[in-house]
C-alpha atoms as a PDB file:
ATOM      1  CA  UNK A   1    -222.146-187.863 215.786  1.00  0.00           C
ATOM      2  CA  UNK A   2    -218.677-189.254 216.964  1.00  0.00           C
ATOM      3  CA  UNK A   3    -217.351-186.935 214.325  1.00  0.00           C
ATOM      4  CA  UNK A   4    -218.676-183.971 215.494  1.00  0.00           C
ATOM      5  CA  UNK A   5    -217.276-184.635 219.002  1.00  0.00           C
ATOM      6  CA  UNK A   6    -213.583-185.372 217.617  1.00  0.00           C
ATOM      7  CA  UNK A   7    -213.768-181.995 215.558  1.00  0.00           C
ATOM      8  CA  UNK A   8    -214.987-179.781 218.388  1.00  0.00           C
ATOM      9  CA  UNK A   9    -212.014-181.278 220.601  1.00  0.00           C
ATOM     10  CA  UNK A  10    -209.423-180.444 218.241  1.00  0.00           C
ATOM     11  CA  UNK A  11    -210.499-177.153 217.685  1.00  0.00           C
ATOM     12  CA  UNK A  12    -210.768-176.442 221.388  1.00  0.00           C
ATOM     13  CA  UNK A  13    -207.304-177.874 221.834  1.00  0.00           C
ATOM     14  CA  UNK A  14    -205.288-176.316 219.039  1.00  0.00           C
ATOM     15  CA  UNK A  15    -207.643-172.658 220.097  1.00  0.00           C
ATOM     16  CA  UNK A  16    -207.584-173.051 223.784  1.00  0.00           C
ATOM     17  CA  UNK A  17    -203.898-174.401 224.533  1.00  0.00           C
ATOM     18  CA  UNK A  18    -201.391-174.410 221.659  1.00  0.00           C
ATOM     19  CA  UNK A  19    -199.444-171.337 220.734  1.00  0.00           C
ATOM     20  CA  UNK A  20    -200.184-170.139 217.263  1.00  0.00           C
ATOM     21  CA  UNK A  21    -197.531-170.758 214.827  1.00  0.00           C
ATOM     22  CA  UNK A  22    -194.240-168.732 214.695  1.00  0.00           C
ATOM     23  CA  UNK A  23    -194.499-165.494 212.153  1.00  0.00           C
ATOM     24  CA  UNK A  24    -192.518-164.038 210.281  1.00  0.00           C
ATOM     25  CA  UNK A  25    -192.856-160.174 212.570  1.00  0.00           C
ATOM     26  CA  UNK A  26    -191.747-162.660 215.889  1.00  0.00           C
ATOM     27  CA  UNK A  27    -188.836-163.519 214.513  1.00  0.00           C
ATOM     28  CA  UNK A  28    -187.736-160.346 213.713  1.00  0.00           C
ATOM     29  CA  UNK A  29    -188.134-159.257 217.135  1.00  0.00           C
ATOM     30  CA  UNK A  30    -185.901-161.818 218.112  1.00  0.00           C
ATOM     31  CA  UNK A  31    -183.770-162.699 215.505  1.00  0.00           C
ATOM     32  CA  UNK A  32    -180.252-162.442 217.284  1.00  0.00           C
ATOM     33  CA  UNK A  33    -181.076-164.399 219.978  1.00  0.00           C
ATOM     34  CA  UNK A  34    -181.706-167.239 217.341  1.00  0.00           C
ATOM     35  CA  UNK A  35    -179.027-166.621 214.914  1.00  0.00           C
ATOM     36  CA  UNK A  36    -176.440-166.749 218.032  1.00  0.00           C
ATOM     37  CA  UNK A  37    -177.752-169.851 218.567  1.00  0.00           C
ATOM     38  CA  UNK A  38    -177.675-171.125 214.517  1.00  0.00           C
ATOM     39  CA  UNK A  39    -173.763-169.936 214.574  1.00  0.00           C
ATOM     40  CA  UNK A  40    -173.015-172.099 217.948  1.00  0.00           C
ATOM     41  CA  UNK A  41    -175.176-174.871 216.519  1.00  0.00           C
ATOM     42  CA  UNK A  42    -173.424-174.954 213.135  1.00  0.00           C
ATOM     43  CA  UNK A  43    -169.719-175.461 214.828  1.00  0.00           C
ATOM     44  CA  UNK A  44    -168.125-172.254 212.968  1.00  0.00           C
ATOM     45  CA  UNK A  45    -164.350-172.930 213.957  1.00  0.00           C
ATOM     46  CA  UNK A  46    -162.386-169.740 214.317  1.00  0.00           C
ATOM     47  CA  UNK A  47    -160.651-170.149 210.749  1.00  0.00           C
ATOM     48  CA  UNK A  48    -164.517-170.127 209.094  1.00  0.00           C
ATOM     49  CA  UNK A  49    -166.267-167.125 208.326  1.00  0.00           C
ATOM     50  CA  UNK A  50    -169.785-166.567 206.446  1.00  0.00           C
ATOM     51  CA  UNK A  51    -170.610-164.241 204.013  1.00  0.00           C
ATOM     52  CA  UNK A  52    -174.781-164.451 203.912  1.00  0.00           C
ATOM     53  CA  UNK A  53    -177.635-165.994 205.360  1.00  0.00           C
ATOM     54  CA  UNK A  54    -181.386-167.274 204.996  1.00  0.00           C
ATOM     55  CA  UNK A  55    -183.723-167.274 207.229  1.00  0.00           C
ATOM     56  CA  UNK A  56    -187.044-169.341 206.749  1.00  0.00           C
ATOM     57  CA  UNK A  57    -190.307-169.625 209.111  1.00  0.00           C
ATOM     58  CA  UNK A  58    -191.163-173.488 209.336  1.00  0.00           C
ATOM     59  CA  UNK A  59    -194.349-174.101 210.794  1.00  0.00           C
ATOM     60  CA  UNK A  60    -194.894-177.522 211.577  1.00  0.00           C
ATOM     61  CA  UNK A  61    -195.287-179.486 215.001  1.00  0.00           C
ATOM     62  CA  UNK A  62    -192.452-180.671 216.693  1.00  0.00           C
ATOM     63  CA  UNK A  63    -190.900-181.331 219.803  1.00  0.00           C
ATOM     64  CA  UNK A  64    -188.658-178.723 221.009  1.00  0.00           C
ATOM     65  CA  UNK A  65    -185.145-179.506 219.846  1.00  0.00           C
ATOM     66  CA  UNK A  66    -182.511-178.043 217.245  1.00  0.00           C
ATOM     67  CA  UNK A  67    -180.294-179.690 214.347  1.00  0.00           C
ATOM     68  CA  UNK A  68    -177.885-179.119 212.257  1.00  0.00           C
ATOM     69  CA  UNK A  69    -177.764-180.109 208.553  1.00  0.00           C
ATOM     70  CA  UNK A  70    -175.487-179.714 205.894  1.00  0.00           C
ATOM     71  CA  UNK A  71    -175.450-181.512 202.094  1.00  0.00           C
ATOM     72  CA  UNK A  72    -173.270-178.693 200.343  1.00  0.00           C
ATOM     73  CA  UNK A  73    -169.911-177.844 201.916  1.00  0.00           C
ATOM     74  CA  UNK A  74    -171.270-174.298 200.904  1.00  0.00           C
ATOM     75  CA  UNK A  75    -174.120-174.062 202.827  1.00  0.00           C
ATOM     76  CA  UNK A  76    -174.575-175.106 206.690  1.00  0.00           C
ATOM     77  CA  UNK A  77    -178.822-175.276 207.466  1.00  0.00           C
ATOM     78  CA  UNK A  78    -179.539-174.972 211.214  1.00  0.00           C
ATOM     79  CA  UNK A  79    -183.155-175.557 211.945  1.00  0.00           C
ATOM     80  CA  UNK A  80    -184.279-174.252 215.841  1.00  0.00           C
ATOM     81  CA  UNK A  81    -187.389-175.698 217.755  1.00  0.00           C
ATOM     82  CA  UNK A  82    -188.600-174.325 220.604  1.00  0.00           C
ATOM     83  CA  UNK A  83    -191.669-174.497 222.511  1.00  0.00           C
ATOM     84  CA  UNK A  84    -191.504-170.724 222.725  1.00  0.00           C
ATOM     85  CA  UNK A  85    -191.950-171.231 219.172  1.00  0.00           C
ATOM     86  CA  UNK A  86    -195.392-172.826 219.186  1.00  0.00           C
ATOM     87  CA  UNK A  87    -195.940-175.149 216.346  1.00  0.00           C
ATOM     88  CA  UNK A  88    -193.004-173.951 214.213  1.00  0.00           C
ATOM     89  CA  UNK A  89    -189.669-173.694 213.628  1.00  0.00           C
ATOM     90  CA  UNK A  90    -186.055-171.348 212.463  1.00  0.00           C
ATOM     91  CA  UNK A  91    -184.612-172.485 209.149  1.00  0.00           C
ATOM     92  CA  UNK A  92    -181.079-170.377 208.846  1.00  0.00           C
ATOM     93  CA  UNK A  93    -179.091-171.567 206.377  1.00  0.00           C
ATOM     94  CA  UNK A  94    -175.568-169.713 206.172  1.00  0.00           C
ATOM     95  CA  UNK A  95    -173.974-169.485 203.108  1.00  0.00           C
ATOM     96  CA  UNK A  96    -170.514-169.569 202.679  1.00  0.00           C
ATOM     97  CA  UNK A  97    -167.734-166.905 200.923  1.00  0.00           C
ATOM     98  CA  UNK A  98    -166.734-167.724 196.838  1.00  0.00           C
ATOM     99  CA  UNK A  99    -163.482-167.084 196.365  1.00  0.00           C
ATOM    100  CA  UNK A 100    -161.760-166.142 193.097  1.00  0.00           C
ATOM    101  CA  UNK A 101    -158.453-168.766 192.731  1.00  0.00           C
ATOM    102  CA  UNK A 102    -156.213-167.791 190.389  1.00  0.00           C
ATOM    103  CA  UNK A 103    -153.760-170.546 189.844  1.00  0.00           C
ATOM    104  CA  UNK A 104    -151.257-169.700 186.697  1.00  0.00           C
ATOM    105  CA  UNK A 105    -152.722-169.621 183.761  1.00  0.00           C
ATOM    106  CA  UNK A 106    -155.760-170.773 185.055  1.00  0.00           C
ATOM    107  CA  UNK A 107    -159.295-169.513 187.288  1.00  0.00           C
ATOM    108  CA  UNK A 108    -161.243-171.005 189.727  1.00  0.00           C
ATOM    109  CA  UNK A 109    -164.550-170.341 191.874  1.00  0.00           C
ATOM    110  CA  UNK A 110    -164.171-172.044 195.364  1.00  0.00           C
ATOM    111  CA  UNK A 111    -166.669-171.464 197.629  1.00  0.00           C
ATOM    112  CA  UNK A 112    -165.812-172.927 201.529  1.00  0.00           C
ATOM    113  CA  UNK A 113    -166.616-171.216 204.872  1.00  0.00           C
ATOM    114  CA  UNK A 114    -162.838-170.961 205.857  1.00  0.00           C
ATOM    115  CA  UNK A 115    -161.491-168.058 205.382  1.00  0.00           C
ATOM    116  CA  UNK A 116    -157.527-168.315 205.955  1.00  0.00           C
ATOM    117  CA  UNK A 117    -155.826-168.730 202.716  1.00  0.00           C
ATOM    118  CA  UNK A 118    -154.557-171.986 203.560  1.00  0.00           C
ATOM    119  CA  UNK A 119    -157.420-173.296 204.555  1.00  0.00           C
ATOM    120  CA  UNK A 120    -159.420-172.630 201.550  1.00  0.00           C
ATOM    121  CA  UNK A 121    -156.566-174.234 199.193  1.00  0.00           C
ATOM    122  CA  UNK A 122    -156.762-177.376 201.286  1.00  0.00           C
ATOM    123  CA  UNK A 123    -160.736-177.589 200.980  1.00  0.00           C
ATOM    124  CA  UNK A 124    -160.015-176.983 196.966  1.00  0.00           C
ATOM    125  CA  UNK A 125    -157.449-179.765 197.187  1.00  0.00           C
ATOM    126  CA  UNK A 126    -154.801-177.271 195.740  1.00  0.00           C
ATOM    127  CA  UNK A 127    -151.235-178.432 196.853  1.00  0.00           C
ATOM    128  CA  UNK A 128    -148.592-175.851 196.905  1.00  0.00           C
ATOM    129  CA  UNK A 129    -144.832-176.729 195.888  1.00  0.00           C
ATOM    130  CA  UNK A 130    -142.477-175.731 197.784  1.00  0.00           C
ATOM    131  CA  UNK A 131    -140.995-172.513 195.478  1.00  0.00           C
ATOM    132  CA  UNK A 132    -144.732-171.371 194.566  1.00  0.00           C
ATOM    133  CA  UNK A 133    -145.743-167.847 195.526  1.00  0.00           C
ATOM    134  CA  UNK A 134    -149.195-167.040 197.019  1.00  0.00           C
ATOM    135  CA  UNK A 135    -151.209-163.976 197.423  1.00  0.00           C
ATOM    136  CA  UNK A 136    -151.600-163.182 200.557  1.00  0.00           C
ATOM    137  CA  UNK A 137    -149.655-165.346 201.748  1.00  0.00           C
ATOM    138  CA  UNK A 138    -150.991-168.932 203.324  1.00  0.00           C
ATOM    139  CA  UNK A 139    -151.046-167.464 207.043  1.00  0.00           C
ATOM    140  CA  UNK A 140    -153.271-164.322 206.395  1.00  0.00           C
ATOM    141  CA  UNK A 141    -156.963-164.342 205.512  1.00  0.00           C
ATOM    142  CA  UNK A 142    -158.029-163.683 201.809  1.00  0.00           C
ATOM    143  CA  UNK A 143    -160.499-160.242 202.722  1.00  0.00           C
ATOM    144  CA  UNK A 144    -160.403-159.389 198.961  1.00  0.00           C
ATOM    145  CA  UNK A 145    -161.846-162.669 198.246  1.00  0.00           C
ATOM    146  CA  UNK A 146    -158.946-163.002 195.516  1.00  0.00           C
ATOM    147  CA  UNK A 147    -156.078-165.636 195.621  1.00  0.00           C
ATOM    148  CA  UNK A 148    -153.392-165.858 193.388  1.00  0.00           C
ATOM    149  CA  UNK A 149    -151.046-168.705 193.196  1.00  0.00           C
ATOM    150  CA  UNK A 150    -147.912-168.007 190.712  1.00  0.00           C
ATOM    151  CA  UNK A 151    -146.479-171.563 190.120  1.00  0.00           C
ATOM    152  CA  UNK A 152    -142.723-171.758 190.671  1.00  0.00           C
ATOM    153  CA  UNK A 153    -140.201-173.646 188.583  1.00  0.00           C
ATOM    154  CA  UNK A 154    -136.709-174.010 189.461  1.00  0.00           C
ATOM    155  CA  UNK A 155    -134.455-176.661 187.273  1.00  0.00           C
ATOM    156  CA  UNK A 156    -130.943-177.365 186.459  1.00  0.00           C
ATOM    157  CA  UNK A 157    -130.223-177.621 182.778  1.00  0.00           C
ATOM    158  CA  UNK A 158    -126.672-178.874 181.645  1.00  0.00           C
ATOM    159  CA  UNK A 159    -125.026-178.360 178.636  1.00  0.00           C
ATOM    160  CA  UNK A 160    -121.820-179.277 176.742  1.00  0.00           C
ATOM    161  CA  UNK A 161    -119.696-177.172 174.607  1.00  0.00           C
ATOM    162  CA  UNK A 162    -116.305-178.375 172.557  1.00  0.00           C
ATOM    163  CA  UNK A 163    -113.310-176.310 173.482  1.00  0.00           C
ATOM    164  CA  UNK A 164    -111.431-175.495 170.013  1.00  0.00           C
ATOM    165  CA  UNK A 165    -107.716-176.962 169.705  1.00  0.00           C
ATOM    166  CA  UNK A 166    -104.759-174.325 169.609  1.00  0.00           C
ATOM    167  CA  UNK A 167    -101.877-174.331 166.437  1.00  0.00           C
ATOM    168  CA  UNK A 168     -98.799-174.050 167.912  1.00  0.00           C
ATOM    169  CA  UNK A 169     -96.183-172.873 165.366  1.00  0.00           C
ATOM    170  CA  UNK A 170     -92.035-173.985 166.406  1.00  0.00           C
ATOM    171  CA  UNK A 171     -89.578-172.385 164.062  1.00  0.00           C
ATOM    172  CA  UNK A 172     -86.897-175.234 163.547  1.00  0.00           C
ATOM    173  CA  UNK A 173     -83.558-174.153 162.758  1.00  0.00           C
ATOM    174  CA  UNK A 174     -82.888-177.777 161.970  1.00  0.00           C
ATOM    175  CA  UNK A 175     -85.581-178.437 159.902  1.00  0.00           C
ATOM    176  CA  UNK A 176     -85.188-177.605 156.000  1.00  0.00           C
ATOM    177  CA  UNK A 177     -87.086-174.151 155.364  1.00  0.00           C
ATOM    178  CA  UNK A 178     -89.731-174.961 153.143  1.00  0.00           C
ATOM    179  CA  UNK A 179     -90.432-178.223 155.142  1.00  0.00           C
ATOM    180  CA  UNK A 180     -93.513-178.237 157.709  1.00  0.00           C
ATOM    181  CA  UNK A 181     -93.869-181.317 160.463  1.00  0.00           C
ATOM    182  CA  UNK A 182     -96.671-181.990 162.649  1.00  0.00           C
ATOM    183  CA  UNK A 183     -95.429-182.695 165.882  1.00  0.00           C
ATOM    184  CA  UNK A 184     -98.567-183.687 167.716  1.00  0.00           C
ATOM    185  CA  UNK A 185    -102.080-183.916 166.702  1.00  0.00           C
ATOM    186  CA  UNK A 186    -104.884-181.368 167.954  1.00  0.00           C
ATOM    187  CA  UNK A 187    -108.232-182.561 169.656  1.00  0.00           C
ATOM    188  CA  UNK A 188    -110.685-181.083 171.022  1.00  0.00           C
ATOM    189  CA  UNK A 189    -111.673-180.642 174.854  1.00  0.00           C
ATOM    190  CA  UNK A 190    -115.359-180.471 176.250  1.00  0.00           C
ATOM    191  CA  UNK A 191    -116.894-177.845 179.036  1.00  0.00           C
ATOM    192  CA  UNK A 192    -119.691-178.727 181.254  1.00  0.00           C
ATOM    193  CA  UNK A 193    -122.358-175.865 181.724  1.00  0.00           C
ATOM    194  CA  UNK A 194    -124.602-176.118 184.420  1.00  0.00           C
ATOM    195  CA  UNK A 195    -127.700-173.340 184.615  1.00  0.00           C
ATOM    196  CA  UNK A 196    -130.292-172.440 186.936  1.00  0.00           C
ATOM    197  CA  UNK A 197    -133.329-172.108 184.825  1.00  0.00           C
ATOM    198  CA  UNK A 198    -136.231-170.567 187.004  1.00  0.00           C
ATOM    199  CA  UNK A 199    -139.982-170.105 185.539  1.00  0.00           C
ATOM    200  CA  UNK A 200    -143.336-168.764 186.448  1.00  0.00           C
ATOM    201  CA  UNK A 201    -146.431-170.105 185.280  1.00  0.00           C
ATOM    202  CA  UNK A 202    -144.353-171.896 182.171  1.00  0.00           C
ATOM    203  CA  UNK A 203    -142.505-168.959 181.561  1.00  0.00           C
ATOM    204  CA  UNK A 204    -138.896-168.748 181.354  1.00  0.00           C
ATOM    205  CA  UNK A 205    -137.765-165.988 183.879  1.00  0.00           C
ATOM    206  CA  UNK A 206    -133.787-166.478 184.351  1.00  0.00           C
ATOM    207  CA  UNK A 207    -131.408-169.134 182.789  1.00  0.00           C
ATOM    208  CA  UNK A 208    -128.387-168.254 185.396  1.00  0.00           C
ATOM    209  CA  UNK A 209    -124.900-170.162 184.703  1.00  0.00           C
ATOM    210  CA  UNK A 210    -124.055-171.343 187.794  1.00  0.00           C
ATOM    211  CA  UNK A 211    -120.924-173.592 187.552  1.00  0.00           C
ATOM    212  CA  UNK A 212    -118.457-174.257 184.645  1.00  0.00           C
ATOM    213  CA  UNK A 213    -116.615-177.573 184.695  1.00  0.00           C
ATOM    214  CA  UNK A 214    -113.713-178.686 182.274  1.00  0.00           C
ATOM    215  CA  UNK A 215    -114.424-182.345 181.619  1.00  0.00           C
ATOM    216  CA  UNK A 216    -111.693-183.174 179.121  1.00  0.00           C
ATOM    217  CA  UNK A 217    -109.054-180.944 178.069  1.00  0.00           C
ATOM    218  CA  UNK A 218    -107.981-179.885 174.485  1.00  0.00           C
ATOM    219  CA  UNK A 219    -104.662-180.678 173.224  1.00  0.00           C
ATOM    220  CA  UNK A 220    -102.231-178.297 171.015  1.00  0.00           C
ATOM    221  CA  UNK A 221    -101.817-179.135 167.592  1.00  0.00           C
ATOM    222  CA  UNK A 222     -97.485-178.692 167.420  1.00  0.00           C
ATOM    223  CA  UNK A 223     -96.229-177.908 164.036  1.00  0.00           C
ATOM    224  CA  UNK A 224     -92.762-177.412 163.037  1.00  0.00           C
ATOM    225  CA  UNK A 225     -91.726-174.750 160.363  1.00  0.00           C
ATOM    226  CA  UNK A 226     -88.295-175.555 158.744  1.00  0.00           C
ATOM    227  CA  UNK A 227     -85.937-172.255 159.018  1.00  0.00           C
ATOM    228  CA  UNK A 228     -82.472-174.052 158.128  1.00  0.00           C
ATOM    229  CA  UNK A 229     -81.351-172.079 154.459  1.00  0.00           C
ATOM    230  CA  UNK A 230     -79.939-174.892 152.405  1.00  0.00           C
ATOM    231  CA  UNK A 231     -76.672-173.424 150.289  1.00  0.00           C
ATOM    232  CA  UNK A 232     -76.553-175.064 146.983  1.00  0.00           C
ATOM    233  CA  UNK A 233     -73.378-172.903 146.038  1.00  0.00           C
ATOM    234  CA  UNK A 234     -71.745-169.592 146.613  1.00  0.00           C
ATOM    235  CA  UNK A 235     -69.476-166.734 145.380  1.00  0.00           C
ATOM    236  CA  UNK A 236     -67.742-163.834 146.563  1.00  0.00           C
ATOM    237  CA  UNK A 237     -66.849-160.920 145.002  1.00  0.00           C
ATOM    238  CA  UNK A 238     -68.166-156.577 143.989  1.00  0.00           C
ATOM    239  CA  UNK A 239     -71.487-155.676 143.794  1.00  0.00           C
ATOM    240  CA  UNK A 240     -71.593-152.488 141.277  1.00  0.00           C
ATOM    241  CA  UNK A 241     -74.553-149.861 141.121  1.00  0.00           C
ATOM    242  CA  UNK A 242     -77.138-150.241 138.003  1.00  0.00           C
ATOM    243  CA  UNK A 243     -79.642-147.655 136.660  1.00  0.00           C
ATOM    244  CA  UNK A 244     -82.449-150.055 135.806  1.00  0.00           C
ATOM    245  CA  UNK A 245     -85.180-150.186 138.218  1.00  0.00           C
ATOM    246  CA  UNK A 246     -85.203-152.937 141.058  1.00  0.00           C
ATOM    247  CA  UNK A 247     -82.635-154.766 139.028  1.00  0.00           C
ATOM    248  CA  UNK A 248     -80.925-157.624 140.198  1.00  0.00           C
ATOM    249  CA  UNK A 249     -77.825-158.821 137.502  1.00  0.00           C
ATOM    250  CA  UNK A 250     -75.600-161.850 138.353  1.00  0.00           C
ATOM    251  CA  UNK A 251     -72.421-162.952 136.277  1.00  0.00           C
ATOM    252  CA  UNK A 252     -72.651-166.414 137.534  1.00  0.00           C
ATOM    253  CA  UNK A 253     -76.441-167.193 138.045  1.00  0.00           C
ATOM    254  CA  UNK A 254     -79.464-167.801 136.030  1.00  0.00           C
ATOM    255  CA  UNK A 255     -82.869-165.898 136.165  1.00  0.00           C
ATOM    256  CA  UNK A 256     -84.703-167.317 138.354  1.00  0.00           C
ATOM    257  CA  UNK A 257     -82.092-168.617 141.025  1.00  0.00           C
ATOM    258  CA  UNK A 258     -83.047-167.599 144.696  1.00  0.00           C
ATOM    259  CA  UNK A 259     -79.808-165.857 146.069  1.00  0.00           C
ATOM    260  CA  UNK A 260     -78.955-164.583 149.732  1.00  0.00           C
ATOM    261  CA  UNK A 261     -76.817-161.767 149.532  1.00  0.00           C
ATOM    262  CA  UNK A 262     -74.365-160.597 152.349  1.00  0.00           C
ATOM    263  CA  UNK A 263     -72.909-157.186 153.374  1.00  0.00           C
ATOM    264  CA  UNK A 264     -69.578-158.370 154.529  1.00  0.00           C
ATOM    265  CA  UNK A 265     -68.546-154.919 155.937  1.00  0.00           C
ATOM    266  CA  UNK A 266     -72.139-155.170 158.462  1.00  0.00           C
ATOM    267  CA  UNK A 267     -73.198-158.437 157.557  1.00  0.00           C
ATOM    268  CA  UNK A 268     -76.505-157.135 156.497  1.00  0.00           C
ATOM    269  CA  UNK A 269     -78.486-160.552 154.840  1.00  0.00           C
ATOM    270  CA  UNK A 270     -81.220-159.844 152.393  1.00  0.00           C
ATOM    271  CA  UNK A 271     -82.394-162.742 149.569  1.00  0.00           C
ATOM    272  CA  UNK A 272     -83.930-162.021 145.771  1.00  0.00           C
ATOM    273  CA  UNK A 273     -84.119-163.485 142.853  1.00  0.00           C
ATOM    274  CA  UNK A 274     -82.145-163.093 140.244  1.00  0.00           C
ATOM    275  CA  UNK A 275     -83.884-161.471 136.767  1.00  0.00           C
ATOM    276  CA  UNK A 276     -81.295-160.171 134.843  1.00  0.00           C
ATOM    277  CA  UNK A 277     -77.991-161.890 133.981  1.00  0.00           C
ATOM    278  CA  UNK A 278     -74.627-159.850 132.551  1.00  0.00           C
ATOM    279  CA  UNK A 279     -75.244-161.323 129.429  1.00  0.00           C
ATOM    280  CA  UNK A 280     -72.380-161.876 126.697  1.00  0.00           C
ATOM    281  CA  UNK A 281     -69.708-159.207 127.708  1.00  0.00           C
ATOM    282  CA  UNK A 282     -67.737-159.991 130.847  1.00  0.00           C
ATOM    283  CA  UNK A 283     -68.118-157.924 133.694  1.00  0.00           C
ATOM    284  CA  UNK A 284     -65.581-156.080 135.456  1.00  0.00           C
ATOM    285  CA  UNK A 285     -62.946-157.815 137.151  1.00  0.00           C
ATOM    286  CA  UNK A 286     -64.040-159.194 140.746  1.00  0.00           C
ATOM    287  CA  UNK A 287     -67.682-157.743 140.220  1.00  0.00           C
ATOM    288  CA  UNK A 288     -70.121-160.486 140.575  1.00  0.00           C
ATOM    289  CA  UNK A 289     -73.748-158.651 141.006  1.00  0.00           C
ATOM    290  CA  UNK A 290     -75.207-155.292 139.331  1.00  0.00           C
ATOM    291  CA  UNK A 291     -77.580-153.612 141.657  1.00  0.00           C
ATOM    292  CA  UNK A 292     -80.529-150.938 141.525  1.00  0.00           C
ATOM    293  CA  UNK A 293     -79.909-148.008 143.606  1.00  0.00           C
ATOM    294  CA  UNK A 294     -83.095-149.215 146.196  1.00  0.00           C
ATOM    295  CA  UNK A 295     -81.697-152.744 146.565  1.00  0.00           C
ATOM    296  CA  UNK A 296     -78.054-151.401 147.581  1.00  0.00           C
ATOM    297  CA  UNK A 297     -79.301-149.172 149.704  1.00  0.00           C
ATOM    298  CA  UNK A 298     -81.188-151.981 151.648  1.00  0.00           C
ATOM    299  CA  UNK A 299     -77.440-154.149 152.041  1.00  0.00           C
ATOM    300  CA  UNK A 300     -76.046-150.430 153.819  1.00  0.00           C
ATOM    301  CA  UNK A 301     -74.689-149.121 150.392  1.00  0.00           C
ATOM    302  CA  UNK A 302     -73.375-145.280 151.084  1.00  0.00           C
ATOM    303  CA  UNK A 303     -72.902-144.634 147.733  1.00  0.00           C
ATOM    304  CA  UNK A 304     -69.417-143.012 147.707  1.00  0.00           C
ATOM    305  CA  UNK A 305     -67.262-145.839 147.390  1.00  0.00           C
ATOM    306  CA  UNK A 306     -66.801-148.284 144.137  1.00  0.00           C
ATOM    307  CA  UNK A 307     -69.613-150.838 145.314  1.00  0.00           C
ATOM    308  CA  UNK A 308     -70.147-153.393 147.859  1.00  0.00           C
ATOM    309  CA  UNK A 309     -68.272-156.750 148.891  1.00  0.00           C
ATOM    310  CA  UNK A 310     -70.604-158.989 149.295  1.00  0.00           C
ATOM    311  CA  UNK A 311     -71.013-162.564 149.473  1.00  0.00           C
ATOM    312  CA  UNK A 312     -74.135-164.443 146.989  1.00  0.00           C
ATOM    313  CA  UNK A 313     -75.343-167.557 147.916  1.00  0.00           C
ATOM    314  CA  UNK A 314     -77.516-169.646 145.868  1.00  0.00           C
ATOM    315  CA  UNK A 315     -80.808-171.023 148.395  1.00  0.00           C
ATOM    316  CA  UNK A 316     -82.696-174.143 147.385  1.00  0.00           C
ATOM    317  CA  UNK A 317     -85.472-172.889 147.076  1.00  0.00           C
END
């Protein structure tokens, strides 16, 4: 019997005085009101943004109240209880923007309810050097939903190069031609080559030189070439026109012997060889070469008069 009575009680109490339980067609009626209240509940900052939202009809008894809960930094859940609610309650959960990161060579899916670019690196823990390039840039919201990060590089890269010795070449009257000395020895200097070397994403964009530095100088090699003619003997005396070809004929020198011969009227100076010698007649008096046409013309030779005086001079050779 005492069951009976507790049944009938309840039913009169939940039938006579409570308000039935929220629907789904009340809320719709009066959904603004409620998800104004969600977004103040939920402590959006100006910087946050969302992009969707659930709503759910929780019936249940409770005491009039609201809370906030959150156990993914995506979501924020916002439950409402009101007595105008009856037994029931609002479930919004907001849901926050993904974002496409593109950071070099890489591609991420953040999803975070702030919606400045900076903001939305610092809740994916992405730290920006200093010579990085973002788009947009950190200041302006990302509306496409898109970020991309191109990862700056700058570096100095230093290099060394050898600078090649010179050969310096001194003609030395004093020296014996033929002879060579090395007056000082040649070394090699070294250059210091600083470049700016700038890449993006790992790729080499610009390799700039920037400053060129002699660290140690070369020094000349110095070499001295003998020009001082050493006279072993000499003669004076005609030289005669021949008909053989590039002929040089000497009455008092072997084939073979390097002469100098001298113009003495213009002191023209030109030295051969002599390959031909007068053999066993003597020469003319006071004649002491025979010359082809070609090699008296190069002493001056005008060709009218009886030859040339000239003075022969045997060269060491």
């Amino acid at each position: 019997m005492r069951k009976y009575i507790v049944a009938i009680c309840l039913f009169l109490f939940f039938g006579l005085f409570a308000k039935p339980c929220l629907t789904k067609a009340q809320f719709s009626y009066d959904n603004n009101y409620y998800l104004g209240r969600a977004v103040d509940i939920a402590g959006f900052k100006p910087d946050e943004s969302f992009e969707n939202y659930e709503i759910k009809v929780l019936n249940f008894w409770q005491k009039g109240g609201s809370q906030y809960i959150t156990l993914n930094p995506a979501e924020k859940v916002v439950d409402i209880v009101s007595p105008d609610l009856g037994i029931g309650a609002i479930q919004i959960k907001f849901i926050a923007p993904t974002y496409e990161i593109e950071d070099g060579p890489n591609k991420i899916y953040f999803s975070t309810f702030k919606r400045g670019v900076k903001g939305i690196l610092d809740e994916a823990g992405i730290v920006l050097a200093k010579e990085d390039r973002v788009e947009p840039s950190p200041d302006q919201p990302a509306s496409e939903k898109k970020i991309k990060i191109t990862r700056v590089e700058e570096s100095e890269n230093e290099k060394f190069e050898l600078i090649p010795y010179r050969t310096k070449e001194i003609l030395d009257p004093n020296l014996e031609r033929g002879l060579t000395r090395v007056d000082q020895l040649g070394s090699s200097g070294k250059k210091r080559l600083l470049y700016s070397v700038r890449r993006e994403n790992g790729v080499e964009i610009s390799n700039k030189l920037v400053s060129e530095e002699i660290v140690e100088k070369s020094q000349d090699k110095i070499i001295r070439i003998g020009t001082k003619v050493v006279v072993l003997s000499s003669v004076s005396g005609v030289a005669t026109a021949t008909n053989l070809s590039d002929a040089v004929v000497s009455t008092n020198y072997r084939r073979g012997t390097l002469i100098r011969i001298t113009n003495l009227a213009n002191g023209k100076k030109i030295e051969k060889t002599v390959n031909y010698t007068w053999g066993s007649s003597n020469p003319p008096s006071g004649v002491v070469l025979d010359l082809s046409w070609d090699i008296l013309s190069e002493l001056g030779y005008d060709g009218v008069s009886r030859g040339l005086d000239v003075l022969v001079e045997e060269i060491k050779q």
